[in-house]
C-alpha atoms as a PDB file:
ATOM      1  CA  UNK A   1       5.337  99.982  21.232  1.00  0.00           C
ATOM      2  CA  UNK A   2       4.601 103.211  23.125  1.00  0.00           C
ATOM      3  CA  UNK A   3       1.260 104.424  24.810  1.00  0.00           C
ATOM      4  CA  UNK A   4       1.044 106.839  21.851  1.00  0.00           C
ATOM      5  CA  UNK A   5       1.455 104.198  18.812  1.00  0.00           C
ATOM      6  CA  UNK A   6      -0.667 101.604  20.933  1.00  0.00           C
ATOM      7  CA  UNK A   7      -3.454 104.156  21.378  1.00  0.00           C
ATOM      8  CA  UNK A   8      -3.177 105.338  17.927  1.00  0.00           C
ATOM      9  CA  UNK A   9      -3.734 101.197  16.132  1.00  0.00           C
ATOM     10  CA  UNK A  10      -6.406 100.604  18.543  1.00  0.00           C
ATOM     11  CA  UNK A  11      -8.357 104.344  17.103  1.00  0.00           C
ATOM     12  CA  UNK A  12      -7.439 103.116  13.391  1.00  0.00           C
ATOM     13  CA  UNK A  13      -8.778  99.719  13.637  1.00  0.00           C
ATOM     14  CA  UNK A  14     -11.794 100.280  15.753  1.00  0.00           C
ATOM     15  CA  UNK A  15     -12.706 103.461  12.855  1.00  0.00           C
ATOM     16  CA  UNK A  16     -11.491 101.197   9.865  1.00  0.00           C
ATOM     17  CA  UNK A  17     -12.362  97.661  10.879  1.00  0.00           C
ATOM     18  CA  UNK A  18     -15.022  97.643  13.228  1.00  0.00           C
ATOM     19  CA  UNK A  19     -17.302 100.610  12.164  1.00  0.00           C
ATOM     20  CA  UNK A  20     -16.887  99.678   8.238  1.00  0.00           C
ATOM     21  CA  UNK A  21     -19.215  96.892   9.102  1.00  0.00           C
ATOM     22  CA  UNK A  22     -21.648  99.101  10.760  1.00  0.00           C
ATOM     23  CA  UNK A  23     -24.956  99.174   8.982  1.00  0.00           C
ATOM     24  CA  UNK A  24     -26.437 102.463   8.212  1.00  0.00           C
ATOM     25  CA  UNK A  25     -29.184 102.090  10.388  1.00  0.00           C
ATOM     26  CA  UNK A  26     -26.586 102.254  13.383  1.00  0.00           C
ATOM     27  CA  UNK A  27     -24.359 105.045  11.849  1.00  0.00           C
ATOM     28  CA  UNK A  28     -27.348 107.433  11.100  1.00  0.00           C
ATOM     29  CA  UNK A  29     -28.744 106.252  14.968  1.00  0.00           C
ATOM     30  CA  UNK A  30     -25.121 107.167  16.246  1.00  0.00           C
ATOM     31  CA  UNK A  31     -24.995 110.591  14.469  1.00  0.00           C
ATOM     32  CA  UNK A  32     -28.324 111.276  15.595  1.00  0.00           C
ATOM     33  CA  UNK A  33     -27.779 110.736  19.396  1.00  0.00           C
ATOM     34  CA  UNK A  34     -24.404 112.731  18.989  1.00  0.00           C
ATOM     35  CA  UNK A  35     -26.627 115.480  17.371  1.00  0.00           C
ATOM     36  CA  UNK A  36     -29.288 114.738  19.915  1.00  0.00           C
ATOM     37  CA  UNK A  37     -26.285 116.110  22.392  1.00  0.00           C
ATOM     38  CA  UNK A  38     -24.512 118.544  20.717  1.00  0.00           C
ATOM     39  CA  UNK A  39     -27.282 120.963  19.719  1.00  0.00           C
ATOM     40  CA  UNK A  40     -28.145 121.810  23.581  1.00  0.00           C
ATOM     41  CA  UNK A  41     -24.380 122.099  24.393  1.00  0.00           C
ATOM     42  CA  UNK A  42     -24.056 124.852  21.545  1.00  0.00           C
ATOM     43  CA  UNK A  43     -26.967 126.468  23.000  1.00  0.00           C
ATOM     44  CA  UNK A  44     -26.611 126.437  26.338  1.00  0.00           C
ATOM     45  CA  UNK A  45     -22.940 127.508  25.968  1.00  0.00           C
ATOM     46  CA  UNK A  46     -23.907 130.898  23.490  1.00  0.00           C
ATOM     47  CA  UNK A  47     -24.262 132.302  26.858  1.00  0.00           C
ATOM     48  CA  UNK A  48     -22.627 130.703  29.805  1.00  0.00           C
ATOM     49  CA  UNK A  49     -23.135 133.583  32.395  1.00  0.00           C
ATOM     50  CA  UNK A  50     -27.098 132.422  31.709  1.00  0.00           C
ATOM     51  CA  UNK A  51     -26.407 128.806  32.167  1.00  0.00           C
ATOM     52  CA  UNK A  52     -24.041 129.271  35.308  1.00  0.00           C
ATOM     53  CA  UNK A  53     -27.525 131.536  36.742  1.00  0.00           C
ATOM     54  CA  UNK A  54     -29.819 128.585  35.946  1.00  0.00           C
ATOM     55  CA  UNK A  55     -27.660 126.200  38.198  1.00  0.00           C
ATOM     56  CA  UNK A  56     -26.707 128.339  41.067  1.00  0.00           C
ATOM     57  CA  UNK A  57     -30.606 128.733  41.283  1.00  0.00           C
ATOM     58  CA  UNK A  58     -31.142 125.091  41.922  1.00  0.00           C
ATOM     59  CA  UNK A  59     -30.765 123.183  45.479  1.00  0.00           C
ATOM     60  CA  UNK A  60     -29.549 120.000  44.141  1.00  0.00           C
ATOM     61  CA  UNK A  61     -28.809 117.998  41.003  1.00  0.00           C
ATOM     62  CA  UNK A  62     -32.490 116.952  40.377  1.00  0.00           C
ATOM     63  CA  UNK A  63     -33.354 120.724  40.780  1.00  0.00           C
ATOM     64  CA  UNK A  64     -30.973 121.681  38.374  1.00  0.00           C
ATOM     65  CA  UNK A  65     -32.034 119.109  35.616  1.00  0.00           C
ATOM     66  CA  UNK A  66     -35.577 120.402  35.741  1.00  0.00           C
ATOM     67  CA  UNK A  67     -35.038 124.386  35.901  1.00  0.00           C
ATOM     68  CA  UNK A  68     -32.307 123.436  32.616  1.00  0.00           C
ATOM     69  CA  UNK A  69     -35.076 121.380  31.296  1.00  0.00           C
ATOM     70  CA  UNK A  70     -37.961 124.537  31.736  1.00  0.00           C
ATOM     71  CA  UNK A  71     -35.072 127.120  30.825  1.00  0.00           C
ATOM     72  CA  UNK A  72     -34.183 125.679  27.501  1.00  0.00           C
ATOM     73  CA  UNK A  73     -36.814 123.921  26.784  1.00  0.00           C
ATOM     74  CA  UNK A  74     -34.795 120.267  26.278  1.00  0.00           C
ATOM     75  CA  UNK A  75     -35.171 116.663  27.934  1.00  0.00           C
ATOM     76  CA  UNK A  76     -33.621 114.636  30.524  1.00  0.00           C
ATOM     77  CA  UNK A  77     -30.487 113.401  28.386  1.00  0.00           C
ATOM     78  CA  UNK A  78     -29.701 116.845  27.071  1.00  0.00           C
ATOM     79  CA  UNK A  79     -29.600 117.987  30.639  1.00  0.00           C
ATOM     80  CA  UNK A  80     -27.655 115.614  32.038  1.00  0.00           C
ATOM     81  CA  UNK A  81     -25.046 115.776  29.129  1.00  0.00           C
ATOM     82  CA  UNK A  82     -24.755 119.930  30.461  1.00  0.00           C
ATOM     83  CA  UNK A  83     -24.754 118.906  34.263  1.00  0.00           C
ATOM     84  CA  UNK A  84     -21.888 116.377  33.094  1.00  0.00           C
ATOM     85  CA  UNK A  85     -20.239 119.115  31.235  1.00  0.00           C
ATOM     86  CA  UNK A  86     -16.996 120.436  32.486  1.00  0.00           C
ATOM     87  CA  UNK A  87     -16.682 124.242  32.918  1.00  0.00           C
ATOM     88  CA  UNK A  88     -12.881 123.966  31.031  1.00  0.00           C
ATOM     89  CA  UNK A  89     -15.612 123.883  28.091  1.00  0.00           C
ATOM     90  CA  UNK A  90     -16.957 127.198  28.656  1.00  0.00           C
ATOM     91  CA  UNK A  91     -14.172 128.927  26.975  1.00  0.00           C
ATOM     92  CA  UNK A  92     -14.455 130.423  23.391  1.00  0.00           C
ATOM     93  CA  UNK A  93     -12.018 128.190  21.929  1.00  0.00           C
ATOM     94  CA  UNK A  94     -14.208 125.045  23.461  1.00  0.00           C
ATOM     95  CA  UNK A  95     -17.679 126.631  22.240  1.00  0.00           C
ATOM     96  CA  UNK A  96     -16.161 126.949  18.962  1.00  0.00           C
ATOM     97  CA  UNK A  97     -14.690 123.525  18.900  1.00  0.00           C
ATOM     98  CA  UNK A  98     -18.221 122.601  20.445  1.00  0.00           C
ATOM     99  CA  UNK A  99     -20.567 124.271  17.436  1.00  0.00           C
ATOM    100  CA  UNK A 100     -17.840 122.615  14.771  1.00  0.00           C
ATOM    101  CA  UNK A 101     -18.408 119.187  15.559  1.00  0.00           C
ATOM    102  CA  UNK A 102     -21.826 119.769  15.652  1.00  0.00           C
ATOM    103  CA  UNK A 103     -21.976 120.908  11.842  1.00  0.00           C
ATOM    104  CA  UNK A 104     -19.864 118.317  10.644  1.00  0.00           C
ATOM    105  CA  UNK A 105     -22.185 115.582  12.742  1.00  0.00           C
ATOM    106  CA  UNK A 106     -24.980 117.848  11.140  1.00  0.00           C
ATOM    107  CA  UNK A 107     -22.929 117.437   7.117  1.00  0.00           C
ATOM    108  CA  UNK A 108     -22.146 113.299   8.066  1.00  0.00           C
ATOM    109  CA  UNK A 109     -26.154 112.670   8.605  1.00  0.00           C
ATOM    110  CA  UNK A 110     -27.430 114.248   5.639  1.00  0.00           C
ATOM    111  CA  UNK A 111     -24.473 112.672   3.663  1.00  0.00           C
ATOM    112  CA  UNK A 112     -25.477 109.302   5.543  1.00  0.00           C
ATOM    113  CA  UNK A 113     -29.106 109.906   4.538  1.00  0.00           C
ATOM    114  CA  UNK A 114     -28.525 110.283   0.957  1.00  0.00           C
END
């Protein structure tokens, strides 16, 4: 079996065996932290020349959290998901690929919620 087949049963079973047993307490939880993520990403990344300002203005990591957290206005786990963003994902493909997940996390909660 190659890397590619191996990596490919292990995705299939964990989607179709493990998280069919979820209960939809966890699933809408799970789509809400990934929400909880992607919506600062999206903004933050509608203009990256403003984001890259915002960090070369701070000293040090704990400087930058705060100034992102007083410039846009979001908390300490949607900061630290843009400090741990890499700057391939800056990019218009990557913003776009960025803003679709987020909609169709967005469409999977309200179908969850239904």
């Amino acid at each position: 079996m190659t890397h590619r087949s191996r990596r490919w049963w292990r995705r299939t079973r964990y989607a179709l065996v493990e998280r069919s047993s979820d209960r939809p307490a966890e699933v809408l939880g799970r789509l809400e932290g990934r929400l909880h993520i992607l919506d600062p990403l999206v903004r933050v990344l509608e203009d990256p020349h403003e984001l890259l300002d915002v960090l070369l203005g701070a000293a040090d990591v704990a400087s930058a959290r705060a100034a992102l957290r007083e410039h846009y206005g979001i908390d300490d786990i949607q900061a630290a998901a843009v400090l741990d963003m890499q700057l391939r994902q800056l990019p218009p493909g990557q913003q776009r690929r960025i803003a679709r997940e987020r909609d169709e996390t967005r469409a999977q909660l309200e179908a969850e919620r239904r």
